[in-house]
N, C-alpha and C. Protein backbone atom coordinates (compact mmCIF):
# COMPACT_ATOMS: atom_id res chain seq x y z
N UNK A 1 -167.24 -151.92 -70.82
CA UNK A 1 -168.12 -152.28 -71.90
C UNK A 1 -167.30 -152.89 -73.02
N UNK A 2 -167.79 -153.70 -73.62
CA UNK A 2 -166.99 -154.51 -74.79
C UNK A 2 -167.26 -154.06 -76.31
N UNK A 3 -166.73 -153.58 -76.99
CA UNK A 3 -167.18 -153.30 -78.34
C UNK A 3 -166.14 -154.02 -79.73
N UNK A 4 -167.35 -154.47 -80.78
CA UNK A 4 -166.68 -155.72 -81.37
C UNK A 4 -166.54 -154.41 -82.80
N UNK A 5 -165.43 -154.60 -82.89
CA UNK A 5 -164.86 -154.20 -84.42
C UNK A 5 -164.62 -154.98 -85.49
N UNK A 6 -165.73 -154.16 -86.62
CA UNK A 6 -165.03 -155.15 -87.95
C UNK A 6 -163.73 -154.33 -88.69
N UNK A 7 -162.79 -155.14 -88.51
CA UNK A 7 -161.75 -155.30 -88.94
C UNK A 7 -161.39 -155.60 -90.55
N UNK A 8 -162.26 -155.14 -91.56
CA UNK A 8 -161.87 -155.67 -93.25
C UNK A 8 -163.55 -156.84 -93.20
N UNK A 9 -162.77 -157.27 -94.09
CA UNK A 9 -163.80 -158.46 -94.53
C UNK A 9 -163.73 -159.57 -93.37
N UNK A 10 -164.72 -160.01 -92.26
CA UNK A 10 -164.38 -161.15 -91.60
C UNK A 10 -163.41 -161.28 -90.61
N UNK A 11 -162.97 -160.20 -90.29
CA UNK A 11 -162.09 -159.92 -89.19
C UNK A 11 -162.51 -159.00 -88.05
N UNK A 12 -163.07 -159.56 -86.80
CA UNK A 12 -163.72 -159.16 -85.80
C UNK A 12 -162.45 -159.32 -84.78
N UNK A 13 -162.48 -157.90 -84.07
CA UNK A 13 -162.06 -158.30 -82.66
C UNK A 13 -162.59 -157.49 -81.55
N UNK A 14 -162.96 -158.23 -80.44
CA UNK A 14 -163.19 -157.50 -79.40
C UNK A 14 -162.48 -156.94 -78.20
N UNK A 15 -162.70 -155.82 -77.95
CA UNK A 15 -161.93 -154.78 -77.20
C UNK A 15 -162.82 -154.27 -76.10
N UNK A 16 -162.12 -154.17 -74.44
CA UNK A 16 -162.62 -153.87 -73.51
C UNK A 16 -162.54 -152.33 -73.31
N UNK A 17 -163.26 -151.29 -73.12
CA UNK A 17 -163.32 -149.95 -72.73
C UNK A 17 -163.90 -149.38 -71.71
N UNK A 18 -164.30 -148.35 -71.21
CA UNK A 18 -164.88 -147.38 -70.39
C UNK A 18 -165.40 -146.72 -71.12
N UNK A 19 -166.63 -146.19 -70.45
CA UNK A 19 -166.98 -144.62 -70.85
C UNK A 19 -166.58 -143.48 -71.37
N UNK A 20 -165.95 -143.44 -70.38
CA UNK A 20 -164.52 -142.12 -70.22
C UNK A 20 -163.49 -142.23 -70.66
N UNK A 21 -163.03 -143.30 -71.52
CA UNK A 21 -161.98 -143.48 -71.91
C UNK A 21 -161.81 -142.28 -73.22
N UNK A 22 -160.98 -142.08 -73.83
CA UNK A 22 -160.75 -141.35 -75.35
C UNK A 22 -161.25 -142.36 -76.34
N UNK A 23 -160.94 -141.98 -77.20
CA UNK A 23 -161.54 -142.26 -78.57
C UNK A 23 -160.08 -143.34 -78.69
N UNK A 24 -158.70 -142.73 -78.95
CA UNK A 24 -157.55 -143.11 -79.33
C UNK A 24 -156.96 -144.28 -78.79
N UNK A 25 -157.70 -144.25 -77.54
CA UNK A 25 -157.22 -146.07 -77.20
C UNK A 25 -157.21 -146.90 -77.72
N UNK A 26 -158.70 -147.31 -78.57
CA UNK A 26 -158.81 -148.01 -79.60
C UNK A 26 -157.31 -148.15 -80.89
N UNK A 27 -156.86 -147.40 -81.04
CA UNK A 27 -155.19 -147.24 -81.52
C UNK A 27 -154.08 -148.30 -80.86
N UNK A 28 -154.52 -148.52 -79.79
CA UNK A 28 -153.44 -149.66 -79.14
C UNK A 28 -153.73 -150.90 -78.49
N UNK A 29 -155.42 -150.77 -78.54
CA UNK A 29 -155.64 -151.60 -78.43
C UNK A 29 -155.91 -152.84 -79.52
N UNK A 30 -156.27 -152.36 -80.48
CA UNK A 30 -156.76 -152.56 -82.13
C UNK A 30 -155.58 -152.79 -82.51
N UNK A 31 -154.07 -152.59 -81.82
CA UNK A 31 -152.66 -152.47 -82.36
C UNK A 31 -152.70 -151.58 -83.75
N UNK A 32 -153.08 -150.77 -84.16
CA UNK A 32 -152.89 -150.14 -85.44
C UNK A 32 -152.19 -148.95 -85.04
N UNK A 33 -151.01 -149.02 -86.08
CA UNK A 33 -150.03 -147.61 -86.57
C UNK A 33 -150.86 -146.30 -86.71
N UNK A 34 -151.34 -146.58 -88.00
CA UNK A 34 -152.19 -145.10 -88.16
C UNK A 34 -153.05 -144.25 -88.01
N UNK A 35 -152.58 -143.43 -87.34
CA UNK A 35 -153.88 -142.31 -86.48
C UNK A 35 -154.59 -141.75 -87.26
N UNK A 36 -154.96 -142.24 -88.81
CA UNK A 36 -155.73 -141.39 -89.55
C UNK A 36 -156.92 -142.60 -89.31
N UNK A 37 -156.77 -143.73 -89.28
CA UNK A 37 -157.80 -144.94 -89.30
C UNK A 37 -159.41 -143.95 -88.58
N UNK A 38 -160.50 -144.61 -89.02
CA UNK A 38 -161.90 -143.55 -88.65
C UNK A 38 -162.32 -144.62 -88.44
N UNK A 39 -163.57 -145.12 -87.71
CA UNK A 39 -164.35 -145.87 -87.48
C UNK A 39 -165.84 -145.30 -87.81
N UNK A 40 -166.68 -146.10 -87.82
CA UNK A 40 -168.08 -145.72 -88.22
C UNK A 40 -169.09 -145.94 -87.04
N UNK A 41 -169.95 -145.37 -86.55
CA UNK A 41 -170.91 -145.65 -85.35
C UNK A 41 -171.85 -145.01 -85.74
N UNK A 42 -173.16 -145.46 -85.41
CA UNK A 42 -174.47 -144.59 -85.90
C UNK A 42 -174.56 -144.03 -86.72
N UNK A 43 -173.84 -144.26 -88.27
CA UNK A 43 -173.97 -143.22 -88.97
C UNK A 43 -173.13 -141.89 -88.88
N UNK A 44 -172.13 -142.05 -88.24
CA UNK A 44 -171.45 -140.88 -87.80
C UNK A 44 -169.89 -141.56 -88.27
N UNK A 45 -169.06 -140.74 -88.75
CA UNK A 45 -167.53 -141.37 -89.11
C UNK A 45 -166.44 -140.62 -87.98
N UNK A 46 -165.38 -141.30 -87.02
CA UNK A 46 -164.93 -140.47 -86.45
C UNK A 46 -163.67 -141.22 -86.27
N UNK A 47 -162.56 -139.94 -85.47
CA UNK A 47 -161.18 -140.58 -86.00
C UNK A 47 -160.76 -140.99 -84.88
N UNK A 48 -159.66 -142.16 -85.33
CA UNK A 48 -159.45 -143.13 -83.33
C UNK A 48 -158.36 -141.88 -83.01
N UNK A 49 -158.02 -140.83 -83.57
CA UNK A 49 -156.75 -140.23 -82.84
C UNK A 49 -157.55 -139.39 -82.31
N UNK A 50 -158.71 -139.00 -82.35
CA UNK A 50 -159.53 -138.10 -81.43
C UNK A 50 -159.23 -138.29 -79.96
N UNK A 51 -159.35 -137.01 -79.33
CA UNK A 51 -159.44 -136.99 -77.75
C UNK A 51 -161.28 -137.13 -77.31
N UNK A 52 -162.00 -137.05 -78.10
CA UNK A 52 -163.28 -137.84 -77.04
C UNK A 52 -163.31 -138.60 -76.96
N UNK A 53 -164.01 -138.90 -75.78
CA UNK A 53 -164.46 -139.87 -75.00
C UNK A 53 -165.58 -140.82 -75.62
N UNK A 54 -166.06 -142.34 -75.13
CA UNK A 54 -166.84 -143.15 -75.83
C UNK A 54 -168.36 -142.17 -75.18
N UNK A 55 -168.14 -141.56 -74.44
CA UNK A 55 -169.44 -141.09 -73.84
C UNK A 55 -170.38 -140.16 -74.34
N UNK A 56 -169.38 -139.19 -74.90
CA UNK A 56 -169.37 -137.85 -75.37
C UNK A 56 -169.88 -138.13 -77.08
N UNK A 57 -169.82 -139.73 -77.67
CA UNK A 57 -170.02 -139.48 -78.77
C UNK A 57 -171.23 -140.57 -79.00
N UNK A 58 -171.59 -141.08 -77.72
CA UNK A 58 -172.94 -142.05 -77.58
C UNK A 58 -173.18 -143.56 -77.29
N UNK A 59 -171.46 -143.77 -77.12
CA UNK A 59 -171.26 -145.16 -76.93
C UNK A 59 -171.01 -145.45 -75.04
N UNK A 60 -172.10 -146.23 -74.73
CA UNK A 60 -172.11 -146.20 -73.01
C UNK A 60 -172.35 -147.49 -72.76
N UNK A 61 -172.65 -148.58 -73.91
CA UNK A 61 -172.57 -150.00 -73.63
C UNK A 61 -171.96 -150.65 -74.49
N UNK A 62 -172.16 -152.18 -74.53
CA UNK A 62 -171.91 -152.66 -75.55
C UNK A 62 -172.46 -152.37 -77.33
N UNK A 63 -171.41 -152.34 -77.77
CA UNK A 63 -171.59 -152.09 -79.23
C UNK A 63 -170.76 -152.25 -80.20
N UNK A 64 -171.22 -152.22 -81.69
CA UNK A 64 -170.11 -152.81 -83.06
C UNK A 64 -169.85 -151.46 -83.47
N UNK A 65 -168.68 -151.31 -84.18
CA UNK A 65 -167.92 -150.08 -84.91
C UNK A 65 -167.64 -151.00 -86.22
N UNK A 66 -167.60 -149.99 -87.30
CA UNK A 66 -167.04 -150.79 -88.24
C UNK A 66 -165.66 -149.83 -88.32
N UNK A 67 -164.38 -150.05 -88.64
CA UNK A 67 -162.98 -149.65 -88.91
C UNK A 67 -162.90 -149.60 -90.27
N UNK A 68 -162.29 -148.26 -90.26
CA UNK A 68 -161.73 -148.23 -91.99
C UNK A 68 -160.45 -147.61 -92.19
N UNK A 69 -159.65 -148.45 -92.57
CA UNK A 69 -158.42 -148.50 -92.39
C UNK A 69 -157.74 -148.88 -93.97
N UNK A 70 -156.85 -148.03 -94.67
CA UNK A 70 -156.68 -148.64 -96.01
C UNK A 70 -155.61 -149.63 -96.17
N UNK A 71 -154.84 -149.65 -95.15
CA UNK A 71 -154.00 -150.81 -94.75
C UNK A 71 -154.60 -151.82 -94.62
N UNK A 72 -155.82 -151.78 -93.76
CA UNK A 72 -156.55 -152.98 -93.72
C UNK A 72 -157.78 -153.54 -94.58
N UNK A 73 -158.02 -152.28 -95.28
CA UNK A 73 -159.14 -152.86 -96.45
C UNK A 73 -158.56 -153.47 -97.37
C-alpha cells in the first residue's frame, strides 16, 4: 500500500508499506534521524519509533499522514 506524507509545508513523499509492517519503518524510509518525529492519522497522533503495525492502528490501504517533525517544521 502506498502512503503519501506531508513533509512541512509542500513537501510530499511517497512511501511503499505493508500491513504488517511496524510503525518505525517509516524512520528509514522517510530517511529521518529522530525517533521522537509523530505523525498524525485520523485524528490520532502516533510515534514512528513505535513497534505497531500499520494494521493494528487502521491503516490497510492507501492513505495521507501528516509528519511532525521540528527539524522539519
Amino acid at each position: 500500500m502506498r502512503i503519501t506524507c506531508k513533509l512541512g509545508s509542500g513537501n510530499f513523499k511517497v512511501v511503499e508499506v505493508s500491513p504488517d509492517d511496524r510503525l518505525y519503518i517509516l524512520i528509514k524510509k522517510l530517511n529521518i534521524c529522530d525517533k521522537n518525529t509523530k505523525f498524525l492519522f485520523n485524528g490520532v497522533t502516533y510515534s514512528m519509533g513505535s513497534i505497531q503495525t500499520f494494521r493494528e492502528i487502521g491503516i490497510m490501504q492507501d492513505c495521507r499522514i501528516i509528519v511532525y517533525n521540528q527539524a522539519i517544521s
